[in-house]
Protein backbone atom coordinates (compact mmCIF):
# COMPACT_ATOMS: atom_id res chain seq x y z
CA UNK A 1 86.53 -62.39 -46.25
CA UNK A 2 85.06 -66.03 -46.15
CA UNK A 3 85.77 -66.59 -49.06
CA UNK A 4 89.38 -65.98 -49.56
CA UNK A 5 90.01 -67.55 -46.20
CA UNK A 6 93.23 -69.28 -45.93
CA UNK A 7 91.94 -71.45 -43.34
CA UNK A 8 89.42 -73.95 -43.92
CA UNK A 9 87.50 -73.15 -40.89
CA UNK A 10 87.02 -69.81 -41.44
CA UNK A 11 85.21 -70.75 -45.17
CA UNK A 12 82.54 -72.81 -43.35
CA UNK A 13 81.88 -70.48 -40.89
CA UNK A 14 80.96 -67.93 -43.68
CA UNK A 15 78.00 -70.67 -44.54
CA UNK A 16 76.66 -71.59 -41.48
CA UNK A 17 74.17 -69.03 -40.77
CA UNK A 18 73.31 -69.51 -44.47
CA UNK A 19 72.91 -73.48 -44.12
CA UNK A 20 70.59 -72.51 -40.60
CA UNK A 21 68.42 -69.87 -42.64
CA UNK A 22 69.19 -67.29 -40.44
CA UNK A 23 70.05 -65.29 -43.12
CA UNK A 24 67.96 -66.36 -45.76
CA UNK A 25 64.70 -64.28 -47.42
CA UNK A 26 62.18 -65.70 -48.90
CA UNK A 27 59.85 -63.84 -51.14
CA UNK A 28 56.29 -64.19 -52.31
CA UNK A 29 56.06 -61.24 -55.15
CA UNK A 30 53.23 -59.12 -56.16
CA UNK A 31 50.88 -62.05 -58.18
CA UNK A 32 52.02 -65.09 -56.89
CA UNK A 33 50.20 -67.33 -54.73
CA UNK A 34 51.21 -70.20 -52.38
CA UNK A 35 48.81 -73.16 -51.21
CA UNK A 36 50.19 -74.74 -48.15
CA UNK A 37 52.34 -74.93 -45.45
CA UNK A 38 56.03 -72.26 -45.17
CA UNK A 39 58.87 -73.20 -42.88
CA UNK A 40 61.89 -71.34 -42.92
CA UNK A 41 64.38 -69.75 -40.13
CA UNK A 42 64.74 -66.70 -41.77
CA UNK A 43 63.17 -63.55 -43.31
CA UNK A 44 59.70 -64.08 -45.28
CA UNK A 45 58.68 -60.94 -46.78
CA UNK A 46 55.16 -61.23 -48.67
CA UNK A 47 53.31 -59.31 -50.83
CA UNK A 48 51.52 -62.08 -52.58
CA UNK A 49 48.76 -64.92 -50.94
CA UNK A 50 49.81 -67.80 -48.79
CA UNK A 51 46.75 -69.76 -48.04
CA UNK A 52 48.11 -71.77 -45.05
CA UNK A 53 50.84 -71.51 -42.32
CA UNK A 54 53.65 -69.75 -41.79
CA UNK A 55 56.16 -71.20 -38.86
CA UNK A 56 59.45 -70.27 -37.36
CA UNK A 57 60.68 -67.53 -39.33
CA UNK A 58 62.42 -65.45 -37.34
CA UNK A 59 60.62 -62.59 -38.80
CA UNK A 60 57.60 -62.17 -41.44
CA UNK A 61 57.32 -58.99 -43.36
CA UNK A 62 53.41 -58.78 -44.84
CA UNK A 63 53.15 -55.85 -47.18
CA UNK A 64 50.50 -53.52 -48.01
CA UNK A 65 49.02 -55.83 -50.83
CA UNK A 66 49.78 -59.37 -49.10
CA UNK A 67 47.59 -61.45 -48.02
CA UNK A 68 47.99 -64.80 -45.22
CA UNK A 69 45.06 -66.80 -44.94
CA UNK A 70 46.35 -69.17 -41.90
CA UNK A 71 48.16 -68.97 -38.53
CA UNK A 72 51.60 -67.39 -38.12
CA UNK A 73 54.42 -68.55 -35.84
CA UNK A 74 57.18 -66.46 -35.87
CA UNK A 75 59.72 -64.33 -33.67
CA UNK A 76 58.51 -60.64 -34.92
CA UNK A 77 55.63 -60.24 -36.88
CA UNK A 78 54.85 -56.73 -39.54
CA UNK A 79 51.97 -56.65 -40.99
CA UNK A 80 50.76 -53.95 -43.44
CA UNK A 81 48.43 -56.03 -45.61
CA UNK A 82 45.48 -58.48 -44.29
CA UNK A 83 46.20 -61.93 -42.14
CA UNK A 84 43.08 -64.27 -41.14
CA UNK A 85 43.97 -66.04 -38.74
CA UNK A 86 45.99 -66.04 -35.51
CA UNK A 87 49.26 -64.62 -35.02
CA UNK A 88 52.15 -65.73 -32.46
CA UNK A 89 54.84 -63.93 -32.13
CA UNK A 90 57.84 -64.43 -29.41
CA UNK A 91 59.10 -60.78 -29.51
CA UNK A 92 56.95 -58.36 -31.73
CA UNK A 93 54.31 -57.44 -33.39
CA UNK A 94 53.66 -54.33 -35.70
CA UNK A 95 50.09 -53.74 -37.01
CA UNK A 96 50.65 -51.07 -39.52
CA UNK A 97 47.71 -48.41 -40.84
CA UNK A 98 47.04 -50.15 -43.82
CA UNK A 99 46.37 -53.70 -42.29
CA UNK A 100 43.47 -55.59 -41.34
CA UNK A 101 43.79 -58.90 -38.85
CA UNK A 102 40.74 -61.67 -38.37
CA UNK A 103 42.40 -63.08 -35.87
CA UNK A 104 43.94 -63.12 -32.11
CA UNK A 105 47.60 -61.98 -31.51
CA UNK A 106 49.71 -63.92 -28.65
CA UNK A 107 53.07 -61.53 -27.98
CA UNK A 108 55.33 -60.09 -25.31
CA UNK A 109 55.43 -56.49 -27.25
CA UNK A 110 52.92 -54.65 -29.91
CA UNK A 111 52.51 -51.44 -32.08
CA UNK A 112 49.28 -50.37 -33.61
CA UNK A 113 49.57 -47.76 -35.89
CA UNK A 114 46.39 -45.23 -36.26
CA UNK A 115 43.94 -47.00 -39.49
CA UNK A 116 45.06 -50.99 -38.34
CA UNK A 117 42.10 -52.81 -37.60
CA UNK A 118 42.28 -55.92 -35.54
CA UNK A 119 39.29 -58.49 -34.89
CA UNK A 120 40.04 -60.68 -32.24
CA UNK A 121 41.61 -60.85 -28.95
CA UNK A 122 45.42 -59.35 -28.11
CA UNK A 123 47.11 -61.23 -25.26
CA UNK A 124 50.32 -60.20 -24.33
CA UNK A 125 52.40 -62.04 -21.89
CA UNK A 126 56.00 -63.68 -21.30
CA UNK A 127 54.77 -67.17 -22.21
CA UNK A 128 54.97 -66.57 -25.67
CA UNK A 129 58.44 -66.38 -25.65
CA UNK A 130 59.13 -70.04 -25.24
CA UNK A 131 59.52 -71.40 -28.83
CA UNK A 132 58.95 -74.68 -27.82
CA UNK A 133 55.16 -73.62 -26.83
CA UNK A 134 55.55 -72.92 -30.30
CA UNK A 135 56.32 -76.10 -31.56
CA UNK A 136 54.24 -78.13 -28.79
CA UNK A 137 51.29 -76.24 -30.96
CA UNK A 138 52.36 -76.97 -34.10
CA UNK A 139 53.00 -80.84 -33.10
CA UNK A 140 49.25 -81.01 -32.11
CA UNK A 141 47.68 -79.69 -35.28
CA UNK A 142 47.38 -82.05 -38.13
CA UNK A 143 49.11 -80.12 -41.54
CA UNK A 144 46.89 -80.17 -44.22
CA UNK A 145 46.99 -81.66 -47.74
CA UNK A 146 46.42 -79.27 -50.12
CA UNK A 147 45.29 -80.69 -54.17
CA UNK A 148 44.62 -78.22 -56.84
CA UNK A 149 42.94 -79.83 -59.87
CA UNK A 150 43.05 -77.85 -63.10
């Protein structure tokens, strides 16, 4: 165990993939919303709004009630609630029977389960593997500023 480690190497190693967000999840919970921008490098399961975009999680989960309003970068991509807006994904894709996309979807590999409805355009190809297309795309797009006034 890391953390019993006699060795002072072995402790760190025990936190690296934590430190790189490999191994973290984030959650947005039944009710809550989120106005802007997510980056993370690891899990992002939703079942809440995010009004904006999500990019480089190695893997969003979108559940039956969640909602994205925005573009999604990401290596694998489930959706089971509604996205508008595009989705990239480097390895996978899964539209589940409850979902709805407004959108196009860029990926090298796709399931559609019978009920998902997409609008848009599906291109699959090995291009979208390369991350850094990813983050040439990103680079070019302004990020917006988001104000909520009460």
């Amino acid at each position: 165990m890391a953390i019993f480690a006699k060795d002072q190497n072995d402790r760190n190693d025990g936190r690296s993939a934590a430190q790189n967000g490999e191994g973290t999840l984030s959650l947005v919970g039944v009710g809550m919303r989120v106005i802007g921008d997510i980056e993370s490098n690891g899990v992002i399961k939703i079942e809440g709004t995010v009004e904006g975009c999500i990019r480089g999680a190695r893997q969003v989960l979108l559940g039956r009630q969640g909602e994205i309003t925005g573009d999604v970068y990401a290596r694998d991509v489930v959706i089971g609630g509604r996205v508008s807006g595009n989705v990239f994904a480097s390895e996978r894709v899964e539209v589940q029977g409850t979902s709805s996309v407004q959108g196009d979807i860029h990926t090298k590999s796709i399931v559609v389960l019978e009920g998902a409805r997409i609008n848009g355009t599906v291109k699959m190809d090995d291009s979208v593997s390369d991350e850094r297309q990813f983050d040439a795309d990103q680079q070019q797009q302004p990020l917006p500023a988001v104000a909520v006034m009460r």
